[in-house]
C-alpha atoms as a PDB file:
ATOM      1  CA  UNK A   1      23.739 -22.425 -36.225  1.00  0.00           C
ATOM      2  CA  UNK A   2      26.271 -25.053 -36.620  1.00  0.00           C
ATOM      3  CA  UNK A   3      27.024 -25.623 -40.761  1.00  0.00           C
ATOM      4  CA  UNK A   4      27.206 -29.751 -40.180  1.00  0.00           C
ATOM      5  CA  UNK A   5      24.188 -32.152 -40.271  1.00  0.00           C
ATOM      6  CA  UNK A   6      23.876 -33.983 -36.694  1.00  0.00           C
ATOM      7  CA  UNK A   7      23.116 -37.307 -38.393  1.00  0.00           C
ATOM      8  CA  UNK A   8      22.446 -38.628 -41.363  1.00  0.00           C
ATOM      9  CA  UNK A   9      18.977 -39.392 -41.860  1.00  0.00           C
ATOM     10  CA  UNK A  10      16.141 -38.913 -44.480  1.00  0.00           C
ATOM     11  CA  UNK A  11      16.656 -35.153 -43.628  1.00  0.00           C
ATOM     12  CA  UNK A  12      19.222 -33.486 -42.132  1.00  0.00           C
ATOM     13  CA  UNK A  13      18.714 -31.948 -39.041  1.00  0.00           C
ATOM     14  CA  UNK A  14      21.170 -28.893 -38.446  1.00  0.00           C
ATOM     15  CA  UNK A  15      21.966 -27.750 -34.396  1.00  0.00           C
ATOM     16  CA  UNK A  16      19.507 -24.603 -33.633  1.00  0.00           C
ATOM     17  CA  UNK A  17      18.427 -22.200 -30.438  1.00  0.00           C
ATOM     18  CA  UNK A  18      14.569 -21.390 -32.110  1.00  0.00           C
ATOM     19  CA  UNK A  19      12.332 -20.828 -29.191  1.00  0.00           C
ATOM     20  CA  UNK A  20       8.743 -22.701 -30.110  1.00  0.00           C
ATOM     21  CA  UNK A  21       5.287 -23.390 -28.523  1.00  0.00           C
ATOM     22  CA  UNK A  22       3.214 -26.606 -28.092  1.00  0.00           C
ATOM     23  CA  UNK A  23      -0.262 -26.850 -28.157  1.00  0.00           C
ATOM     24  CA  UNK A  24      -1.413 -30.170 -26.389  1.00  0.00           C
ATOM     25  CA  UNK A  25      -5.223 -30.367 -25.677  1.00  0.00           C
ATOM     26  CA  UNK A  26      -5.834 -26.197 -25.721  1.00  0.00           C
ATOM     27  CA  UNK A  27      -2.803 -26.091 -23.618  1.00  0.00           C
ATOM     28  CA  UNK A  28       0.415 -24.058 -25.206  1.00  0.00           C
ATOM     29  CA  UNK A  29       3.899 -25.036 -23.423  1.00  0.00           C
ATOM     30  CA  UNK A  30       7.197 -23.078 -24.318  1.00  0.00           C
ATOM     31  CA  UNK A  31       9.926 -25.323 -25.609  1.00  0.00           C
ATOM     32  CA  UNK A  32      13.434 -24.537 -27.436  1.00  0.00           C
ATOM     33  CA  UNK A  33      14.388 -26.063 -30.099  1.00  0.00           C
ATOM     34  CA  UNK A  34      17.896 -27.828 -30.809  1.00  0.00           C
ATOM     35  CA  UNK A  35      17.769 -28.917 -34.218  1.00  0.00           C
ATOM     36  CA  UNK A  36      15.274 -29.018 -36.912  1.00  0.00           C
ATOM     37  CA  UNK A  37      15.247 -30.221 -40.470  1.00  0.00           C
ATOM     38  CA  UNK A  38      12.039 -30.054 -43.197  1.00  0.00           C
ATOM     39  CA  UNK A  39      11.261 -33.412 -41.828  1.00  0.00           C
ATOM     40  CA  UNK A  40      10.897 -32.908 -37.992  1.00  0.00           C
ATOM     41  CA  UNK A  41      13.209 -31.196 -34.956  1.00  0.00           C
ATOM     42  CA  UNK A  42      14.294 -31.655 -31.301  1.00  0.00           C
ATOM     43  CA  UNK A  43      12.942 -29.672 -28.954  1.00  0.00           C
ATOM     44  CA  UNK A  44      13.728 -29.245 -24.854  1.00  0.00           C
ATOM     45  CA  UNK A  45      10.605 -28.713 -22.237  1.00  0.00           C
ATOM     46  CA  UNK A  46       9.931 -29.311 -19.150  1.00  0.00           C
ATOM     47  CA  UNK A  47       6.818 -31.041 -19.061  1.00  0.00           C
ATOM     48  CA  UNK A  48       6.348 -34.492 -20.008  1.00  0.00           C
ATOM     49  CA  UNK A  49       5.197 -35.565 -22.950  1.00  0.00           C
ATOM     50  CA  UNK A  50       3.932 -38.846 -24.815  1.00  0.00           C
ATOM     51  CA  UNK A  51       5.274 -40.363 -27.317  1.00  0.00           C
ATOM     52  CA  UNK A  52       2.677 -40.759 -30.136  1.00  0.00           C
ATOM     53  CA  UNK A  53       0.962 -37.759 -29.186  1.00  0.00           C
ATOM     54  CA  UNK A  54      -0.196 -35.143 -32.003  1.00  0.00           C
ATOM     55  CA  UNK A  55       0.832 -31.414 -30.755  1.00  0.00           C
ATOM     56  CA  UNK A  56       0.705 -28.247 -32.750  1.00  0.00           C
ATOM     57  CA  UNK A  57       4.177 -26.737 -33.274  1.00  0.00           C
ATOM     58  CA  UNK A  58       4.718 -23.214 -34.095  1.00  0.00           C
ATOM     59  CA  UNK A  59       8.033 -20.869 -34.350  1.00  0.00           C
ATOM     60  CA  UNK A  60       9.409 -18.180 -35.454  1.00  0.00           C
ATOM     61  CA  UNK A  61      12.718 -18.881 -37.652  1.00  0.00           C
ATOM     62  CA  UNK A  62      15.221 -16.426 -36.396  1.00  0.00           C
ATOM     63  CA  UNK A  63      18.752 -15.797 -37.468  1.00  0.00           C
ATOM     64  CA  UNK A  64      20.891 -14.949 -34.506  1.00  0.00           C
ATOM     65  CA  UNK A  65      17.705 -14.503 -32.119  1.00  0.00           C
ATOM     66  CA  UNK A  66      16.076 -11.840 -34.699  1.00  0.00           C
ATOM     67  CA  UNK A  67      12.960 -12.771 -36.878  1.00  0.00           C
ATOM     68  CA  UNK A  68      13.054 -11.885 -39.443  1.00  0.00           C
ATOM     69  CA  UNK A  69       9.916  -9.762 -40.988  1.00  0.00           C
ATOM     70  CA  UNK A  70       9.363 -11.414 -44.380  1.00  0.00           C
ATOM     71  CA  UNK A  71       9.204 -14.752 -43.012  1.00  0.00           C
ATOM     72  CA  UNK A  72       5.953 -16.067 -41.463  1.00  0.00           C
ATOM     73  CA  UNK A  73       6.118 -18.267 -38.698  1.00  0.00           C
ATOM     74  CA  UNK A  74       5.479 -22.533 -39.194  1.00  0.00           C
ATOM     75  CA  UNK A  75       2.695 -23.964 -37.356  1.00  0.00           C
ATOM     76  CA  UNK A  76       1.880 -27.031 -37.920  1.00  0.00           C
ATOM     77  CA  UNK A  77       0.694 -30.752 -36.894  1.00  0.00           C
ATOM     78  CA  UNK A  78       3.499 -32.891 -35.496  1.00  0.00           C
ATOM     79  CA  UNK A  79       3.501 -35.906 -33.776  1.00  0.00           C
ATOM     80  CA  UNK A  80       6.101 -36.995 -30.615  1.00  0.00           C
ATOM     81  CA  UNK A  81       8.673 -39.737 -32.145  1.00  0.00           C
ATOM     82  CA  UNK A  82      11.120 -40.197 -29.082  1.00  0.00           C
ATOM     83  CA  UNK A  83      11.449 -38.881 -25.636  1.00  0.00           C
ATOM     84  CA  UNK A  84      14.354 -38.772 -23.121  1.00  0.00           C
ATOM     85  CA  UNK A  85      15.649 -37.245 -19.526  1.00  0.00           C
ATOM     86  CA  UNK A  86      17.856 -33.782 -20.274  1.00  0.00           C
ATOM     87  CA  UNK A  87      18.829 -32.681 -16.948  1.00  0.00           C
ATOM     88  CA  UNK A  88      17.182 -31.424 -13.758  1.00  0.00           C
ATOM     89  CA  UNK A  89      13.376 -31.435 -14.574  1.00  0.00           C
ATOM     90  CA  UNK A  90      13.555 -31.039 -18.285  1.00  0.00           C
ATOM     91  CA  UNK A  91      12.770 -33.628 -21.228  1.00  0.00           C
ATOM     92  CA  UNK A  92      14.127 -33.347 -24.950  1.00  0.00           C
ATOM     93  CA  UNK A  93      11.714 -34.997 -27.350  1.00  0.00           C
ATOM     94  CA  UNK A  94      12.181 -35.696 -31.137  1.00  0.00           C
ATOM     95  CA  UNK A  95       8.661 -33.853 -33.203  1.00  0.00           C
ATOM     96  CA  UNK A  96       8.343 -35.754 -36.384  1.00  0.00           C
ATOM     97  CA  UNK A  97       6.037 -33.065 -38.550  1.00  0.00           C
ATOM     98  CA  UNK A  98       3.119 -34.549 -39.819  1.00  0.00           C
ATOM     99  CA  UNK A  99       2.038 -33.712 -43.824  1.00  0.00           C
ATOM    100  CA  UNK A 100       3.674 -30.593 -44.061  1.00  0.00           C
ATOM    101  CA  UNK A 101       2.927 -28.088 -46.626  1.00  0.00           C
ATOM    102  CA  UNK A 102       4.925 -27.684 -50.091  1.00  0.00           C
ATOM    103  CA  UNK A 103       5.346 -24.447 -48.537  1.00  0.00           C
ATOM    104  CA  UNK A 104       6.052 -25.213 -44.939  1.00  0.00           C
ATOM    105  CA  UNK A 105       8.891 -27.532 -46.278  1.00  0.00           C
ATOM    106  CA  UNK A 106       9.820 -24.633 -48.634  1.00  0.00           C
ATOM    107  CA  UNK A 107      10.019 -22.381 -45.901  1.00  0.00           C
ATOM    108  CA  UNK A 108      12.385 -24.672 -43.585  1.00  0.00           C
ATOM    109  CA  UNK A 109      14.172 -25.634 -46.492  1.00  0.00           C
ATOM    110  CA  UNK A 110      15.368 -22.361 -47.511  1.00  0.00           C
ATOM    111  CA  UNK A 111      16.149 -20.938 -43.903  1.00  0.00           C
ATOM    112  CA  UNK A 112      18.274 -23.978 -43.433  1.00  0.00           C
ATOM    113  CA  UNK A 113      20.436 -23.328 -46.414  1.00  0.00           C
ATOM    114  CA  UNK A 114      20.519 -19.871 -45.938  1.00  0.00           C
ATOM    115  CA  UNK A 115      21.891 -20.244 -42.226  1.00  0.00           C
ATOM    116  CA  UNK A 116      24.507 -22.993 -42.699  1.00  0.00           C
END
C-alpha cells in the first residue's frame, strides 16, 4: 500500500489491491479495489455499472494479500459516484459508502493507519 493520500478530499483515499464483491439486484460481481478511504473507494470490474445505483460492498482487509483473522470483513451499503473506461472490457467506478457504522469507519480507519 502506497504511504501517500491520492488526493485531497474529505477523506483520504490511500492506493490498495483488496479484492471485493458487489451485490446488485441478488447478483454478486468480483471487483478489485484501488484505493479506499473511511469515506468510499475505487474499485475495477468488468461489468457496467450505473451511476447512482445502491450495491452492497463487502471485503476482506488484507495486508500483503493475507487477512488477517481478528478482523471481520466490511459489508456495507454504497452507492456508485463516478464511472469511467479502464482498458479492454473493464470499468473503474468510484463507491461512495452510504451511513457507515461508527465501527465500519473504525475498522477502515485503523487498517489504513496501520498499513501506511
Amino acid at each position: 500500500m502506497t504511504q501517500t493520500p491520492t488526493q485531497q478530499r474529505q477523506h483520504d483515499r490511500y492506493l490498495v489491491r483488496i479484492s471485493c464483491e458487489l451485490t446488485i439486484s441478488g447478483q454478486t460481481l468480483h471487483a478489485e479495489m484501488k484505493n479506499l478511504s473511511t469515506g468510499g473507494a475505487a474499485i475495477v470490474v468488468t461489468q457496467p455499472l450505473t451511476v447512482g445505483e445502491v450495491v452492497t460492498v463487502s471485503f476482506f482487509l488484507t495486508q500483503d494479500g493475507i487477512e488477517d483473522a481478528k478482523r471481520q470483513p466490511f459489508e456495507g451499503a454504497a452507492s456508485i459516484r463516478w464511472l469511467k473506461p479502464a482498458g479492454d472490457r473493464m470499468h473503474e467506478a468510484g463507491l461512495q459508502f452510504l451511513s457507515p457504522s461508527k465501527q465500519q469507519r473504525e475498522l477502515v480507519g485503523d487498517f489504513l493507519r496501520q498499513t501506511a
